[in-house]
N, C-alpha and C. Protein backbone atom coordinates (compact mmCIF):
# COMPACT_ATOMS: atom_id res chain seq x y z
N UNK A 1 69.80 -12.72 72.28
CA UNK A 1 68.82 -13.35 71.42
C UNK A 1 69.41 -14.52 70.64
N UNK A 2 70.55 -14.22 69.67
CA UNK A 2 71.28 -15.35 69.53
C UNK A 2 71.01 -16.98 70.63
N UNK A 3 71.30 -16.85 71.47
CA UNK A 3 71.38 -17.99 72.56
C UNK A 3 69.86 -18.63 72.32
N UNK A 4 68.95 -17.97 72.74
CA UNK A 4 67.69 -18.14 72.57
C UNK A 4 66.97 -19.04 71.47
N UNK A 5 68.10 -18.76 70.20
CA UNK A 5 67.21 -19.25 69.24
C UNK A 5 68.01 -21.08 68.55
N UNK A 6 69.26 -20.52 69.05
CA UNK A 6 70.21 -21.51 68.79
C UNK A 6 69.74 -22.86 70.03
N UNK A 7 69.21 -22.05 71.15
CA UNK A 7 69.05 -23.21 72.16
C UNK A 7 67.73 -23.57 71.76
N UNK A 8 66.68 -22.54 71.43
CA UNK A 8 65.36 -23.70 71.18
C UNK A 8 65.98 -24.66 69.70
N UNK A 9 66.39 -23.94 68.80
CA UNK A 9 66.76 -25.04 67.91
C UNK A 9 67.23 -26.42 68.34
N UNK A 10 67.87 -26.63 69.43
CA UNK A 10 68.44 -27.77 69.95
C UNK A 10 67.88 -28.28 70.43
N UNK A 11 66.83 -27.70 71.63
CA UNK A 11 65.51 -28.58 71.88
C UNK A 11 64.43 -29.40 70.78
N UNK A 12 64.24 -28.62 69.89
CA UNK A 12 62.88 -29.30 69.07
C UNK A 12 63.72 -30.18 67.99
N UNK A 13 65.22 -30.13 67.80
CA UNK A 13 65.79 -30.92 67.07
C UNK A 13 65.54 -32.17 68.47
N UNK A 14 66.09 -32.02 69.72
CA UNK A 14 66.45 -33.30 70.18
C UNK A 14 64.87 -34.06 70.46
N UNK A 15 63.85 -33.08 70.66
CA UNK A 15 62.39 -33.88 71.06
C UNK A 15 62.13 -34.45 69.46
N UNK A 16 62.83 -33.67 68.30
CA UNK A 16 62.41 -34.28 66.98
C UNK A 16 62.84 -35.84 66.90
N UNK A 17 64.40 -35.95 67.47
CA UNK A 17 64.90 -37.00 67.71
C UNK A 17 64.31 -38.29 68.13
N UNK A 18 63.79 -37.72 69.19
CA UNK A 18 62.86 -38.72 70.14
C UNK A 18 61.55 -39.23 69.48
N UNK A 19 60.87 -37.97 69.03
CA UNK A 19 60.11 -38.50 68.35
C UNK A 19 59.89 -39.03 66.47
N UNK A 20 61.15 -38.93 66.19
CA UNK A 20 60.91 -39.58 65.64
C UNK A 20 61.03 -41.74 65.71
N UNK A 21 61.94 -41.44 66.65
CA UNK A 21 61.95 -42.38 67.07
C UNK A 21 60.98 -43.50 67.68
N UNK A 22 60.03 -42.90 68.23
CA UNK A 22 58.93 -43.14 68.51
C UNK A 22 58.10 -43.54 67.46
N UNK A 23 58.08 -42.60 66.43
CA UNK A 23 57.16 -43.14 65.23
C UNK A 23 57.31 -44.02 64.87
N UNK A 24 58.85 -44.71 64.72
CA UNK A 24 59.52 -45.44 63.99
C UNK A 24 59.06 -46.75 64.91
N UNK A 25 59.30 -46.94 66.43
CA UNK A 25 59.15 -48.05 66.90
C UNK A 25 58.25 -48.04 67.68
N UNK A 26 57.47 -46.90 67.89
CA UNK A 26 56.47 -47.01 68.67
C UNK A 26 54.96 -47.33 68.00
N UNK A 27 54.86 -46.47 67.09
CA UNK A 27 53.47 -46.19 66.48
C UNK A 27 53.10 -47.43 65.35
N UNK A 28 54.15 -48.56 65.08
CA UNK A 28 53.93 -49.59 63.81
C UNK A 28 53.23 -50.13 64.54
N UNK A 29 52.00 -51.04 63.38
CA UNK A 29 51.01 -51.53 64.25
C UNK A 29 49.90 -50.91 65.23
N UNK A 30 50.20 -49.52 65.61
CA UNK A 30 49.19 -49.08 66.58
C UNK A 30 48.31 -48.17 65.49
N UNK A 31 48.81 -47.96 64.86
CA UNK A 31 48.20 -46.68 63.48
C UNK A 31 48.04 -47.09 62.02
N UNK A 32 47.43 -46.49 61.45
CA UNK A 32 47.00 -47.15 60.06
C UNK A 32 49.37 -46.27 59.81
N UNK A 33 48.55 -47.11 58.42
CA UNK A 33 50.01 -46.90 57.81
C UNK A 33 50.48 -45.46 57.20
N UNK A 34 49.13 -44.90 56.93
CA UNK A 34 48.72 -43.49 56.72
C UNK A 34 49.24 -42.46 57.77
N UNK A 35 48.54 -42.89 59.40
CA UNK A 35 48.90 -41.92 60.00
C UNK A 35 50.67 -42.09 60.55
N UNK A 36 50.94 -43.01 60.23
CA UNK A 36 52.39 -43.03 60.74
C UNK A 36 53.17 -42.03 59.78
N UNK A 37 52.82 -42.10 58.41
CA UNK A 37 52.94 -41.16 57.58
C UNK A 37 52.82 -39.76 58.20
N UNK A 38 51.71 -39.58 58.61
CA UNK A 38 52.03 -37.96 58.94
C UNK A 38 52.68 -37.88 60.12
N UNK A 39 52.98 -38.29 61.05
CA UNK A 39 53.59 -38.38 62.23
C UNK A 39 54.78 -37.86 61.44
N UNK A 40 55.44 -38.97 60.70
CA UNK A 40 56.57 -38.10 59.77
C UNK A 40 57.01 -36.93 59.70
N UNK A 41 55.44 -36.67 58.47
CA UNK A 41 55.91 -35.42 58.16
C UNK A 41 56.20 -34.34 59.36
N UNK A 42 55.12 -34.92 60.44
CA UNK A 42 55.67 -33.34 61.44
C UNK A 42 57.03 -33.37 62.24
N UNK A 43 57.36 -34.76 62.20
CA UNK A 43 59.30 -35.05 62.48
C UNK A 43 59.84 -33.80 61.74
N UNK A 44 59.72 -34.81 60.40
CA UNK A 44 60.78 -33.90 59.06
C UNK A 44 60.66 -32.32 59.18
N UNK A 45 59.30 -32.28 59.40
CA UNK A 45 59.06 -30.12 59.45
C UNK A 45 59.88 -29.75 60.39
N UNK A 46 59.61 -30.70 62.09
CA UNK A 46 60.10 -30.00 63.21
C UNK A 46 61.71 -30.24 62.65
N UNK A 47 62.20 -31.06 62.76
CA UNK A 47 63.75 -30.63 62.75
C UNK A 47 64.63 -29.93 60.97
N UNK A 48 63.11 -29.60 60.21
CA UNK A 48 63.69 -28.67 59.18
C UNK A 48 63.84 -27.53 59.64
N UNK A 49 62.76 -27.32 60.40
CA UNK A 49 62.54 -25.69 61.36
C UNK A 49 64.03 -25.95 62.78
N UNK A 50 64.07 -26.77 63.30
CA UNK A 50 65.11 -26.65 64.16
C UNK A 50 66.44 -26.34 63.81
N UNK A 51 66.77 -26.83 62.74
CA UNK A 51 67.79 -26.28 62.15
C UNK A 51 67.83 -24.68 61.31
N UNK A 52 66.83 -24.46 60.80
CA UNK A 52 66.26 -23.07 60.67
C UNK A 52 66.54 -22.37 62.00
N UNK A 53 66.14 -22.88 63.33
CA UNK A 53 66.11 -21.87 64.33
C UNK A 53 68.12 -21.31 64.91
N UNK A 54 68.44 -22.83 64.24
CA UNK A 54 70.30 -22.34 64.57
C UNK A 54 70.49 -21.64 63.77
N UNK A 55 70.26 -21.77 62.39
CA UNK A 55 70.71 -20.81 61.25
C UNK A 55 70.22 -19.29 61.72
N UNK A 56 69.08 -18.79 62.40
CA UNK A 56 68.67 -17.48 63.04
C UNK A 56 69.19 -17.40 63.56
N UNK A 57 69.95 -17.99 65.15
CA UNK A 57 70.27 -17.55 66.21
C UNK A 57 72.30 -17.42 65.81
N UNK A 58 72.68 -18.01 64.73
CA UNK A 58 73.73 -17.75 63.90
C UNK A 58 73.94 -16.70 63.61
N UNK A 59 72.86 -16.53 62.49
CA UNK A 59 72.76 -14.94 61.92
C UNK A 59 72.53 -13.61 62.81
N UNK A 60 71.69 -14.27 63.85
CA UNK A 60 71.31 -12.73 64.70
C UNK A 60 72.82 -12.48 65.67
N UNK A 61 73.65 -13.60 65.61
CA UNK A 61 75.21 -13.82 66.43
C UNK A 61 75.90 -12.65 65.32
N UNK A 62 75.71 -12.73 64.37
CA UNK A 62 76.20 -11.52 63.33
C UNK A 62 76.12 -10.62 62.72
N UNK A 63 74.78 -10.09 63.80
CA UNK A 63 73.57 -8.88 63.49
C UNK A 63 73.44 -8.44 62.72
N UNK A 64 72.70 -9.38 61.90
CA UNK A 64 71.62 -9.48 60.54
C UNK A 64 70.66 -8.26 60.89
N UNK A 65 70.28 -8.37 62.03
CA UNK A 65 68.82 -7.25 62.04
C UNK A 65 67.79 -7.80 62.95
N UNK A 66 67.33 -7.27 62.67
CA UNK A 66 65.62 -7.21 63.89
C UNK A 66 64.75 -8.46 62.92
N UNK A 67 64.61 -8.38 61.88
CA UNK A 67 63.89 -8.79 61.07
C UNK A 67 63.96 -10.52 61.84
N UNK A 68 64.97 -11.42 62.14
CA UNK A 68 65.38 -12.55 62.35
C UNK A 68 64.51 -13.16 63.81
N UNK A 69 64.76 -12.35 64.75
CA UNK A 69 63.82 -12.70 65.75
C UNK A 69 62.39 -12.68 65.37
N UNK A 70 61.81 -12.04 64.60
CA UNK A 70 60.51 -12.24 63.99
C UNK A 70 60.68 -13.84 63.20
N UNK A 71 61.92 -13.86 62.68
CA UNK A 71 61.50 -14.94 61.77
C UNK A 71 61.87 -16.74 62.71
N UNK A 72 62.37 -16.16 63.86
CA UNK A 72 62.40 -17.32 64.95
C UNK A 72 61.66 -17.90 65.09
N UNK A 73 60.57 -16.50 65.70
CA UNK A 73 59.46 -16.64 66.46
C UNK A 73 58.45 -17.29 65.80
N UNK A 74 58.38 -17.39 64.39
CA UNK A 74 57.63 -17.90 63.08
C UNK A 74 58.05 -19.12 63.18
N UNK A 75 59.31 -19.80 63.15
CA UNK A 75 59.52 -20.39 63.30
C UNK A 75 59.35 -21.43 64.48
N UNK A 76 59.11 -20.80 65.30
CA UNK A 76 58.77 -21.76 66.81
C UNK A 76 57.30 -22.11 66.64
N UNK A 77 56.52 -21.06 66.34
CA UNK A 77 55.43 -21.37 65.78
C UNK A 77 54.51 -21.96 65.00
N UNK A 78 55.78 -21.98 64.30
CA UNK A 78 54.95 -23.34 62.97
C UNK A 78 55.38 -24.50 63.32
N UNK A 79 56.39 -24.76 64.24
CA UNK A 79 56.77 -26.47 64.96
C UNK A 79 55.71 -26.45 65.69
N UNK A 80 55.21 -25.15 66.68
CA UNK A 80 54.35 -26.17 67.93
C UNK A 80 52.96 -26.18 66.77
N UNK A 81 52.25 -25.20 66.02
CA UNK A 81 51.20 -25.63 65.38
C UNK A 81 51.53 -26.50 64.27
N UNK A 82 51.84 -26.36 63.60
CA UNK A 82 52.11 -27.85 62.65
C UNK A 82 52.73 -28.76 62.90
N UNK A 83 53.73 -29.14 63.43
CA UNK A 83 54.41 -30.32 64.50
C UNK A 83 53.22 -30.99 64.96
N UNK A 84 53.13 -29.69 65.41
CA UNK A 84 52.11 -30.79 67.14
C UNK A 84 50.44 -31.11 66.47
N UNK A 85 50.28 -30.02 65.66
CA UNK A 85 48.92 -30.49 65.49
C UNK A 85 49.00 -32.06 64.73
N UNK A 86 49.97 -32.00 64.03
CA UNK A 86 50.01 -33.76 63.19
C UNK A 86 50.29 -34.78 64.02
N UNK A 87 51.39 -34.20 64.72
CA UNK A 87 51.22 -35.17 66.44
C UNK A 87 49.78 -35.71 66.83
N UNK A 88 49.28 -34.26 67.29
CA UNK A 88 48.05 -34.82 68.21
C UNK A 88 46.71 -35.49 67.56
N UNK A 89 47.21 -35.24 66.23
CA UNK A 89 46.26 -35.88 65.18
C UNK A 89 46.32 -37.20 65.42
N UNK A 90 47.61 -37.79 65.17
CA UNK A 90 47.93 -39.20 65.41
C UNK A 90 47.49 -39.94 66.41
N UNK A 91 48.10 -39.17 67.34
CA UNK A 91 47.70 -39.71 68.48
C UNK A 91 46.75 -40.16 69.15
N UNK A 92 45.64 -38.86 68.85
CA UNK A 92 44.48 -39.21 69.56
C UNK A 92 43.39 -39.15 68.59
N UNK A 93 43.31 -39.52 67.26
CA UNK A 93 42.77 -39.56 66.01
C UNK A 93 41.97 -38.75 66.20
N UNK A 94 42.16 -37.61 66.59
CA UNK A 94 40.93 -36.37 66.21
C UNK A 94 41.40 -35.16 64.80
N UNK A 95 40.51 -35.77 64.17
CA UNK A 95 40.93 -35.15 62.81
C UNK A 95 40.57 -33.77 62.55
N UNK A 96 39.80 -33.31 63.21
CA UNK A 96 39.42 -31.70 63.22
C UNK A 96 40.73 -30.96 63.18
N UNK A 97 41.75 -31.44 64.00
CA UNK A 97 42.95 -30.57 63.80
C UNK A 97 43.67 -30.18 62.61
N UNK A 98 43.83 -31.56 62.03
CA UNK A 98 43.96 -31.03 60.53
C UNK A 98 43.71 -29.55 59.63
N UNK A 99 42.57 -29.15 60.54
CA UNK A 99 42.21 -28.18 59.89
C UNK A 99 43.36 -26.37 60.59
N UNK A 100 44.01 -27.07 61.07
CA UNK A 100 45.13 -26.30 61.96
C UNK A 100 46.69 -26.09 61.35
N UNK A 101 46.78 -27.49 61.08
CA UNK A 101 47.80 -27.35 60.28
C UNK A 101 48.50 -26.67 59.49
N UNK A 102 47.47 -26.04 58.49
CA UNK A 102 48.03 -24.88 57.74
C UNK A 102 48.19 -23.77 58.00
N UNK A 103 47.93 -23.35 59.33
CA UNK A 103 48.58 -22.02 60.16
C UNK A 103 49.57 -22.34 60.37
N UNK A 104 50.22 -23.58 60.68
CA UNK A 104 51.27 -23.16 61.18
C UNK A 104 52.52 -23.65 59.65
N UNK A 105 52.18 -23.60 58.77
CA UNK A 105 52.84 -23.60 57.43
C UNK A 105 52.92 -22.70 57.10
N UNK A 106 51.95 -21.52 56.91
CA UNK A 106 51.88 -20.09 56.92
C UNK A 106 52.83 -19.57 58.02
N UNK A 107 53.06 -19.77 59.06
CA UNK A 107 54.01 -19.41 60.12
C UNK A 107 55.30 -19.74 59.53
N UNK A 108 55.58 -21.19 58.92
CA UNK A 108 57.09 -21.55 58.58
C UNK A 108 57.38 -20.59 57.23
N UNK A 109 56.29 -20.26 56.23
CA UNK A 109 56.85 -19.47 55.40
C UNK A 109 56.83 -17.86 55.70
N UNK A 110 56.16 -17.22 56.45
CA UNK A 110 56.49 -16.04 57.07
C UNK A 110 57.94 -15.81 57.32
N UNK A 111 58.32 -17.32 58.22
CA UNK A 111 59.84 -16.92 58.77
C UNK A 111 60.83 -17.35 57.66
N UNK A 112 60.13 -17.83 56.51
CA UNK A 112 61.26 -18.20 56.11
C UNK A 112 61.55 -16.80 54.84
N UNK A 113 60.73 -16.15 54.90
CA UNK A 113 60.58 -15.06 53.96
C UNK A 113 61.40 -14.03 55.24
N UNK A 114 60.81 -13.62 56.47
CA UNK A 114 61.66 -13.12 56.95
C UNK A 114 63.15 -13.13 57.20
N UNK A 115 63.84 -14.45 57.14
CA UNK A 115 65.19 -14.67 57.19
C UNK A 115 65.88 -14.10 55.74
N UNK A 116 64.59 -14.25 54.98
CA UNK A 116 65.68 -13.63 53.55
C UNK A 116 65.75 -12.30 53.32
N UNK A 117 64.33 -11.77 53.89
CA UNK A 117 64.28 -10.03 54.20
C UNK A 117 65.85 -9.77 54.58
N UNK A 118 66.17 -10.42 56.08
CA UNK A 118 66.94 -10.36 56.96
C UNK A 118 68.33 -10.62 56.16
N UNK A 119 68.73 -11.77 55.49
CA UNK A 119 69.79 -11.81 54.80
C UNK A 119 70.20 -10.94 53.57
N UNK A 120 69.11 -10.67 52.81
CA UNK A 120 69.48 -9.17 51.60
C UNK A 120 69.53 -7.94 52.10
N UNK A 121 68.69 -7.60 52.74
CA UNK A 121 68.69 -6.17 53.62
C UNK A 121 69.25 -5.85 54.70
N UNK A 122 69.65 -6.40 55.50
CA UNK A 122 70.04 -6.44 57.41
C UNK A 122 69.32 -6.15 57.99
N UNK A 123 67.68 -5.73 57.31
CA UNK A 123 66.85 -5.73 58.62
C UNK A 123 66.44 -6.81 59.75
């Protein structure tokens, strides 16, 4: 499990990479100045959570507990729904998604409450 979580961490850090990159030179000019803004924010979340996902797959390397793969999985979850929903917001200006977003914030603080379960207790 370790491997698992340490390697998606490395993925959504390196697609964070990319895309942020993208925001940066792709999206000026194509988007109000607003939505480049949130494009951002779902950069900054995804590779806050990607690094979150090494710090799990760290801890579960030093069997913290069960509790941590729950808080991965929270974690993977709130990149593809909040990541992506601000993504696809941008992208294809359909703003209904917005209304999505905050599931997957609720997902990043689940896991992030689970990692601390996981770090005081060892569950």
């Amino acid at each position: 499990m370790p491997r698992l979580f340490v390697g998606l961490g490395a993925i959504a850090a390196l697609i964070g990479v990319a895309l942020g990159a993208f925001g940066a030179h792709g999206l000026e000019g194509r988007v109000s100045p607003e939505r480049v803004e949130t494009f951002r924010t779902g950069v900054a979340y995804q590779m806050y959570h990607a690094l979150a996902l090494l710090v799990v797959g760290w801890a579960a390397a030093q069997g913290w507990g069960p509790s941590l793969h729950w808080a991965g999985y929270c974690f993977v979850t709130g990149i593809v729904i909040f990541s992506g929903s601000l993504y696809v917001l941008v992208l294809s200006d359909t703003g209904w998604l917005g209304a999505i977003t905050p599931l997957g914030g609720v997902a990043f603080i689940a896991g992030w409450a689970l990692l601390a379960w996981a770090a005081f207790t060892g569950g």
